[in-house]
PDB file of N, CA and C in Angstrom:
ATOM      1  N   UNK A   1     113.747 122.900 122.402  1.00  0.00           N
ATOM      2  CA  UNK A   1     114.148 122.737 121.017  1.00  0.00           C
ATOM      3  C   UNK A   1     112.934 122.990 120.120  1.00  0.00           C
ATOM      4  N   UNK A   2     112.951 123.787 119.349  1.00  0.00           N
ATOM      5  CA  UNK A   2     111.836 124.327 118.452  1.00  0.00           C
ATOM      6  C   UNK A   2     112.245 123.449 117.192  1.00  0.00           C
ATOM      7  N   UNK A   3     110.988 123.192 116.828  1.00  0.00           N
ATOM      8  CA  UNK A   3     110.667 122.133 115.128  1.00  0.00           C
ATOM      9  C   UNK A   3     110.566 123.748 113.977  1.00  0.00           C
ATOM     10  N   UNK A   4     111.573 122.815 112.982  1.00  0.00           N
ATOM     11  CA  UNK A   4     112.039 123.843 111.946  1.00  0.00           C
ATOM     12  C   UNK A   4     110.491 123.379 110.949  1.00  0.00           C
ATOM     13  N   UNK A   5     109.994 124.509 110.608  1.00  0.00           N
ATOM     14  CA  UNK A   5     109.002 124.424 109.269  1.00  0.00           C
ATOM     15  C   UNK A   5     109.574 124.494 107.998  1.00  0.00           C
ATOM     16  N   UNK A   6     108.535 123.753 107.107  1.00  0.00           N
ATOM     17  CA  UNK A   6     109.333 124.224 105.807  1.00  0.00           C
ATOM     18  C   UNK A   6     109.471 125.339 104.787  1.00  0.00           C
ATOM     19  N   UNK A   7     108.819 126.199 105.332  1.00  0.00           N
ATOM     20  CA  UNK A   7     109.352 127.342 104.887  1.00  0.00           C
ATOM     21  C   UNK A   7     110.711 127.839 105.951  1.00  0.00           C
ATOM     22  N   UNK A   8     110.994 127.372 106.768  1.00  0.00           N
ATOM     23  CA  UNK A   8     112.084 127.741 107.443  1.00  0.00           C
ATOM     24  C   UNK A   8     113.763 127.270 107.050  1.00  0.00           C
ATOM     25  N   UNK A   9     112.916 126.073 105.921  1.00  0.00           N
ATOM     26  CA  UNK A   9     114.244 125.326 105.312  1.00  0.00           C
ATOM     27  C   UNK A   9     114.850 126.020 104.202  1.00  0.00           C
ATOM     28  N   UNK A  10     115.843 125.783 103.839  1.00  0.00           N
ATOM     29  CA  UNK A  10     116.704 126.559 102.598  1.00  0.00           C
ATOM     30  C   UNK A  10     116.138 126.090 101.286  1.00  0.00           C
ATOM     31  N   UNK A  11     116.123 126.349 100.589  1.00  0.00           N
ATOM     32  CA  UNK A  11     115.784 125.455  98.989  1.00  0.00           C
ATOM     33  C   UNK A  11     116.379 124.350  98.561  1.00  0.00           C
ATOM     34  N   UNK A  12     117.894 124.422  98.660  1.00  0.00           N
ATOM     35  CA  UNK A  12     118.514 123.679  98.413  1.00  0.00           C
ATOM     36  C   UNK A  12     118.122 121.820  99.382  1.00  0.00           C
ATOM     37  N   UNK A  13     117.983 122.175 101.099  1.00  0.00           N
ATOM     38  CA  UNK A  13     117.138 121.028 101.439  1.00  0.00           C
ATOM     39  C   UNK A  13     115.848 120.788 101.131  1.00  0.00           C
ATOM     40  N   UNK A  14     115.270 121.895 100.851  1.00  0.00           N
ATOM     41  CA  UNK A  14     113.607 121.714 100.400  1.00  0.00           C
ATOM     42  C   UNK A  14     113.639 120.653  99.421  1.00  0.00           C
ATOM     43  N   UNK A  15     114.423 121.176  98.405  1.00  0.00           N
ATOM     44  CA  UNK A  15     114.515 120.136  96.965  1.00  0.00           C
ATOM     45  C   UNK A  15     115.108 118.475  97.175  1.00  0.00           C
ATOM     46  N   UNK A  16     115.978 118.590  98.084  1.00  0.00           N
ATOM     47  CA  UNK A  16     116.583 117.475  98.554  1.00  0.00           C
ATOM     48  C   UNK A  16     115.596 116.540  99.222  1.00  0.00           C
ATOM     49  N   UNK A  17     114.701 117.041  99.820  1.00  0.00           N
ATOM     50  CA  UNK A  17     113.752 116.478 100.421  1.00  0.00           C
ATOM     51  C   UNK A  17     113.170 115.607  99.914  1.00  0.00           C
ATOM     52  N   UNK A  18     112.285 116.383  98.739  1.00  0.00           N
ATOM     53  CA  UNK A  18     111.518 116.511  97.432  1.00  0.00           C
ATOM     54  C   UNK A  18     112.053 115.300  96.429  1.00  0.00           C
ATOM     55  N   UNK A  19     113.023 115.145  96.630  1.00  0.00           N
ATOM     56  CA  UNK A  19     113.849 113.974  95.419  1.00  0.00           C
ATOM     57  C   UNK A  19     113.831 112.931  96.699  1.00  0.00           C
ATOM     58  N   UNK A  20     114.335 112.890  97.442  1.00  0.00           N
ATOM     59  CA  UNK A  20     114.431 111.480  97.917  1.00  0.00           C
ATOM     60  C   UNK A  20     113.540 110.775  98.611  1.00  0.00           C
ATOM     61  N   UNK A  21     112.326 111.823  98.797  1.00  0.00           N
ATOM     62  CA  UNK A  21     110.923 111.352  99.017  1.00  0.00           C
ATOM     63  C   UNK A  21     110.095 110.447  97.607  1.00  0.00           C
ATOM     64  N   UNK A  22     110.860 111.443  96.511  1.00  0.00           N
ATOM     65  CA  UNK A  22     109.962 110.806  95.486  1.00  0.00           C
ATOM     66  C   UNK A  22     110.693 109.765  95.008  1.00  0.00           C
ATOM     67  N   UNK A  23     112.157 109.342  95.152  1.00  0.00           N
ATOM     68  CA  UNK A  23     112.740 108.529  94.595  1.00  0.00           C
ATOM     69  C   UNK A  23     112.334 107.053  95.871  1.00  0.00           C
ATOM     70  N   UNK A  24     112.001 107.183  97.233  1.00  0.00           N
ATOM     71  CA  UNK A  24     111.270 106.164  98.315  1.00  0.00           C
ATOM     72  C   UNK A  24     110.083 105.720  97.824  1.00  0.00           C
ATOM     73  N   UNK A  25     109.295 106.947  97.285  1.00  0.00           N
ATOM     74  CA  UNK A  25     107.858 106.434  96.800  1.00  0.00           C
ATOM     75  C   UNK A  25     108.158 105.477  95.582  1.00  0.00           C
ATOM     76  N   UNK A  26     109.218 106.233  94.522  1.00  0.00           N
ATOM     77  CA  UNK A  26     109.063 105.285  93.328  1.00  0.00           C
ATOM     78  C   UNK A  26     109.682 103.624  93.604  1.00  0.00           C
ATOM     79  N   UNK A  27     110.410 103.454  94.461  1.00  0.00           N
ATOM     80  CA  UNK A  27     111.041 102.632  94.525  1.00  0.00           C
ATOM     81  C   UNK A  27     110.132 101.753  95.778  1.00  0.00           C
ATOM     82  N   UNK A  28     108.839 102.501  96.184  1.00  0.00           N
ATOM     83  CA  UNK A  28     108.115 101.645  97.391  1.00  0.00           C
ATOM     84  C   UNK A  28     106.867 101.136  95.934  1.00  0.00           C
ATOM     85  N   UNK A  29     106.523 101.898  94.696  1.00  0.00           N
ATOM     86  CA  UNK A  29     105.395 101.318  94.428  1.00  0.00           C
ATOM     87  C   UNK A  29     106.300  99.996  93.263  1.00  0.00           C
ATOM     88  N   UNK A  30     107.171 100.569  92.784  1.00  0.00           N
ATOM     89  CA  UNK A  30     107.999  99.348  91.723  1.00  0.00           C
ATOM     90  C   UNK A  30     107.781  98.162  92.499  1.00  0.00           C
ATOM     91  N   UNK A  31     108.575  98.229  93.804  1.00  0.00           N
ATOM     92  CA  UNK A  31     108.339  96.775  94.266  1.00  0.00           C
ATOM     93  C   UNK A  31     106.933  96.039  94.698  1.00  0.00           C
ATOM     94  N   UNK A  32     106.024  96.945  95.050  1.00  0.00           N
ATOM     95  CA  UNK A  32     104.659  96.841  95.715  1.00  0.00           C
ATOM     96  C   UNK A  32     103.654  95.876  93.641  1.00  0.00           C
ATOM     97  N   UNK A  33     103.905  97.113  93.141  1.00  0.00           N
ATOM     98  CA  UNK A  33     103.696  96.109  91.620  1.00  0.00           C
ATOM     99  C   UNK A  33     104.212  95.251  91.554  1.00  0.00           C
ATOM    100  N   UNK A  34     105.623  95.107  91.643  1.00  0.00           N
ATOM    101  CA  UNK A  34     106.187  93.801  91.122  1.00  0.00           C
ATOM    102  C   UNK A  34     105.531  92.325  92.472  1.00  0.00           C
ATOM    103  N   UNK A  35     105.517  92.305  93.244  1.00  0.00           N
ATOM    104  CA  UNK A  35     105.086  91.713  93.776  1.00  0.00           C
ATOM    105  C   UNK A  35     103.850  91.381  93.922  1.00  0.00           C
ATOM    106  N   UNK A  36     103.051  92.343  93.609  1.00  0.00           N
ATOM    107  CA  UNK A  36     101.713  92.038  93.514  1.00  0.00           C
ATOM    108  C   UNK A  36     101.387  91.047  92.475  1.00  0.00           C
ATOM    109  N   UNK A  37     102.036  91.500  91.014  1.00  0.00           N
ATOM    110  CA  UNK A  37     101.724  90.537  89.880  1.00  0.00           C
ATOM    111  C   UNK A  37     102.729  89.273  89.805  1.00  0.00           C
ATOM    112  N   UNK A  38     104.146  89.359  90.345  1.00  0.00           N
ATOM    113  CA  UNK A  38     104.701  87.973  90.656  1.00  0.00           C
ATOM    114  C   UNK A  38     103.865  87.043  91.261  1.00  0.00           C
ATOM    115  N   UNK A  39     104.432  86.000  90.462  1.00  0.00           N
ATOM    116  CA  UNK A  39     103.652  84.777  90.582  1.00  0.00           C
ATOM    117  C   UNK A  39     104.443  84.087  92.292  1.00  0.00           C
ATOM    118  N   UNK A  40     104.082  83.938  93.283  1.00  0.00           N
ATOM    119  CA  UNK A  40     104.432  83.091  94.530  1.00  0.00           C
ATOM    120  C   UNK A  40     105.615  82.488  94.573  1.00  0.00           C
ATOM    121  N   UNK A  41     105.561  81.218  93.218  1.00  0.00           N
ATOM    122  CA  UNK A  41     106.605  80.692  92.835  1.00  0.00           C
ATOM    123  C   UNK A  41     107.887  81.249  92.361  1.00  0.00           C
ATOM    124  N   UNK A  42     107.847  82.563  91.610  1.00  0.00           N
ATOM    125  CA  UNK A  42     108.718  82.830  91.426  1.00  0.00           C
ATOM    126  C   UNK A  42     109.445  84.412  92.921  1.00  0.00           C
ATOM    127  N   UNK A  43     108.995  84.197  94.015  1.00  0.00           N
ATOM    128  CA  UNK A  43     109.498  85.160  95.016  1.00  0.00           C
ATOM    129  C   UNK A  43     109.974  84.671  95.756  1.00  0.00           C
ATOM    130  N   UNK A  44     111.108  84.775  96.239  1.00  0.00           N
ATOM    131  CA  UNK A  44     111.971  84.114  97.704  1.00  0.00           C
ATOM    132  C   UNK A  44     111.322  84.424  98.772  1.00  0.00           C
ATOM    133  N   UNK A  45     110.972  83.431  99.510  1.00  0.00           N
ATOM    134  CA  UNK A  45     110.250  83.942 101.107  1.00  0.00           C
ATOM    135  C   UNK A  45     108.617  83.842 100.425  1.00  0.00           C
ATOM    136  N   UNK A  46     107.781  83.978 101.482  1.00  0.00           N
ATOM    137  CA  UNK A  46     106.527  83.778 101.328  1.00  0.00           C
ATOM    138  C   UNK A  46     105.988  85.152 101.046  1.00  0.00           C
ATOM    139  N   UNK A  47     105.541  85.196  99.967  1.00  0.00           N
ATOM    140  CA  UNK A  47     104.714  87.040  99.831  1.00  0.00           C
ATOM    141  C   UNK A  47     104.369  87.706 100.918  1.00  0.00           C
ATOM    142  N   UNK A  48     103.384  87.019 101.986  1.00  0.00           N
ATOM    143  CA  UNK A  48     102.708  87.650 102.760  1.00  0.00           C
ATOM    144  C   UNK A  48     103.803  88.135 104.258  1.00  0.00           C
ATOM    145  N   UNK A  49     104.885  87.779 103.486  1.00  0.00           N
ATOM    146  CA  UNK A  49     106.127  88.305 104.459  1.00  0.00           C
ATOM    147  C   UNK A  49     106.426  89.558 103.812  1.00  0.00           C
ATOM    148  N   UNK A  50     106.872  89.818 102.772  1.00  0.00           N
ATOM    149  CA  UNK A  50     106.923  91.006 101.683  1.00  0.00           C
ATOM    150  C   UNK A  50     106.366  92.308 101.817  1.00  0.00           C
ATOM    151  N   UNK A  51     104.913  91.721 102.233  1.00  0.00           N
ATOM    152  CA  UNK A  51     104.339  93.329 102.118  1.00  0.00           C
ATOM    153  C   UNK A  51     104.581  93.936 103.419  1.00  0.00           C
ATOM    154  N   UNK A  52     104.452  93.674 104.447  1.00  0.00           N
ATOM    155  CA  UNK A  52     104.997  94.294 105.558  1.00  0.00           C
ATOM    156  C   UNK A  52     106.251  94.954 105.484  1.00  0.00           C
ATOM    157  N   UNK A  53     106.885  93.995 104.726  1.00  0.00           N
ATOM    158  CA  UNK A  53     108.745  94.129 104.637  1.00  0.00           C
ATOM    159  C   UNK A  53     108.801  95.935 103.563  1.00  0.00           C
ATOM    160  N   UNK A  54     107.774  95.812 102.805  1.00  0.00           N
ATOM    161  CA  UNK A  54     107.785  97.033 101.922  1.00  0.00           C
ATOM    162  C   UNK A  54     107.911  98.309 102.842  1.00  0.00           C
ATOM    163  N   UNK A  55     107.078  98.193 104.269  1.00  0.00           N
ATOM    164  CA  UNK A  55     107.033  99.266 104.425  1.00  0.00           C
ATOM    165  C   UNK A  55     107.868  99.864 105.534  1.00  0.00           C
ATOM    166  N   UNK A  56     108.956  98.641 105.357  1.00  0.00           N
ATOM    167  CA  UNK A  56     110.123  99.687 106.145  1.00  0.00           C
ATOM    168  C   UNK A  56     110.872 100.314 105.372  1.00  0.00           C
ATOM    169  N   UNK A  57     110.751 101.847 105.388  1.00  0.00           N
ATOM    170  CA  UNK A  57     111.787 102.703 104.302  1.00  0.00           C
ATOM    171  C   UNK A  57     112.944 102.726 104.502  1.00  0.00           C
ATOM    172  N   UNK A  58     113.977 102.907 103.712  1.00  0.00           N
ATOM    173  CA  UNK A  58     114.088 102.863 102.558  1.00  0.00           C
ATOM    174  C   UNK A  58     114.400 101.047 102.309  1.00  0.00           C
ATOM    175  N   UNK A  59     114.950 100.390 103.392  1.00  0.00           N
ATOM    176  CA  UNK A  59     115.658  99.088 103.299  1.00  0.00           C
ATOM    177  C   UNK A  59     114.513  98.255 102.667  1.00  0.00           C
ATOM    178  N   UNK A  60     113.306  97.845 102.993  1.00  0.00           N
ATOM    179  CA  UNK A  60     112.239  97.093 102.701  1.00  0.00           C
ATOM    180  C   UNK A  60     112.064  97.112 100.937  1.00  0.00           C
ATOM    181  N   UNK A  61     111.917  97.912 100.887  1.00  0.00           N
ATOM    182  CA  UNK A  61     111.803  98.010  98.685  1.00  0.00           C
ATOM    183  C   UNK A  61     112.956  97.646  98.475  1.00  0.00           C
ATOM    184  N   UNK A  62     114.181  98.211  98.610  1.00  0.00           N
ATOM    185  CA  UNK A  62     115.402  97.684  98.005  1.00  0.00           C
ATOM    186  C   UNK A  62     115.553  96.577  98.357  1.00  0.00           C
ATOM    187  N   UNK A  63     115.403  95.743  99.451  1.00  0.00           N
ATOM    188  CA  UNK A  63     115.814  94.375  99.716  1.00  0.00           C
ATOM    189  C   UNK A  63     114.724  93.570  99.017  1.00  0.00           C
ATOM    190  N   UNK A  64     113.613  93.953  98.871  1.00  0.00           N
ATOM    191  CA  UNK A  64     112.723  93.173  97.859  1.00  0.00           C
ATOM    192  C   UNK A  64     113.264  93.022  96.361  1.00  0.00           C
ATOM    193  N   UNK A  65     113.610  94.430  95.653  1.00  0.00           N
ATOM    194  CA  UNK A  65     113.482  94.366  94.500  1.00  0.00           C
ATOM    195  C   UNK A  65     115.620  93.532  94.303  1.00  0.00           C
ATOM    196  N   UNK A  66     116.287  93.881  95.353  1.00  0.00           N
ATOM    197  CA  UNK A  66     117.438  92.905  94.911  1.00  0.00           C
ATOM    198  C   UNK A  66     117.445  91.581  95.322  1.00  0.00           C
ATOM    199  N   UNK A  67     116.585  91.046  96.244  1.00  0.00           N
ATOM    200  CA  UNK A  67     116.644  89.553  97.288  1.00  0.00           C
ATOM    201  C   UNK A  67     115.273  88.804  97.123  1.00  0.00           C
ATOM    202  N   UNK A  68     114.198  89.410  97.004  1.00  0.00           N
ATOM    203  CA  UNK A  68     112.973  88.998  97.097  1.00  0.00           C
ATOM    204  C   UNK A  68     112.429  88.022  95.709  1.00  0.00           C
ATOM    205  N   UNK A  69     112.582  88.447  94.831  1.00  0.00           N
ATOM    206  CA  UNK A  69     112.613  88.246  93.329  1.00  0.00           C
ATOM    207  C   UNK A  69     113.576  87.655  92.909  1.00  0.00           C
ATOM    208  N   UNK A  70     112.546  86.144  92.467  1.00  0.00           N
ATOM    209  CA  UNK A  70     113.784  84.873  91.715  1.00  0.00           C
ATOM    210  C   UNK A  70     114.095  84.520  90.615  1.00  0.00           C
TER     211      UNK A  70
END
């Protein structure tokens, strides 16, 4: 089985790529800020559970920024 390059990809996935990479990043640093400057007291669960939790994509940011934050 040969690995497809990206010039081997169509545009249409190239771009697709391109967006939901950048929409993971935006949505990995929103929560990574918000947590950083939340105050302890106001985060469900202990912070130093959080940041690990960030870096499972995509579930880790979204479950922070809807569950994590009180």
């Amino acid at each position: 089985m040969s690995r497809r390059r990206w010039s081997d990809l169509p545009p249409r996935t190239r771009a697709a790529v391109l967006v939901l990479a950048s929409v993971e990043l935006s949505l990995t640093a929103a929560a990574a800020a918000d947590l950083w400057t939340r105050p302890a007291a106001r985060v469900r669960g202990p912070k130093a559970l959080w940041w690990p939790a960030l870096l499972v994509q995509p579930v880790g940011p979204i479950a922070y920024l809807l569950r994590g934050r009180a």
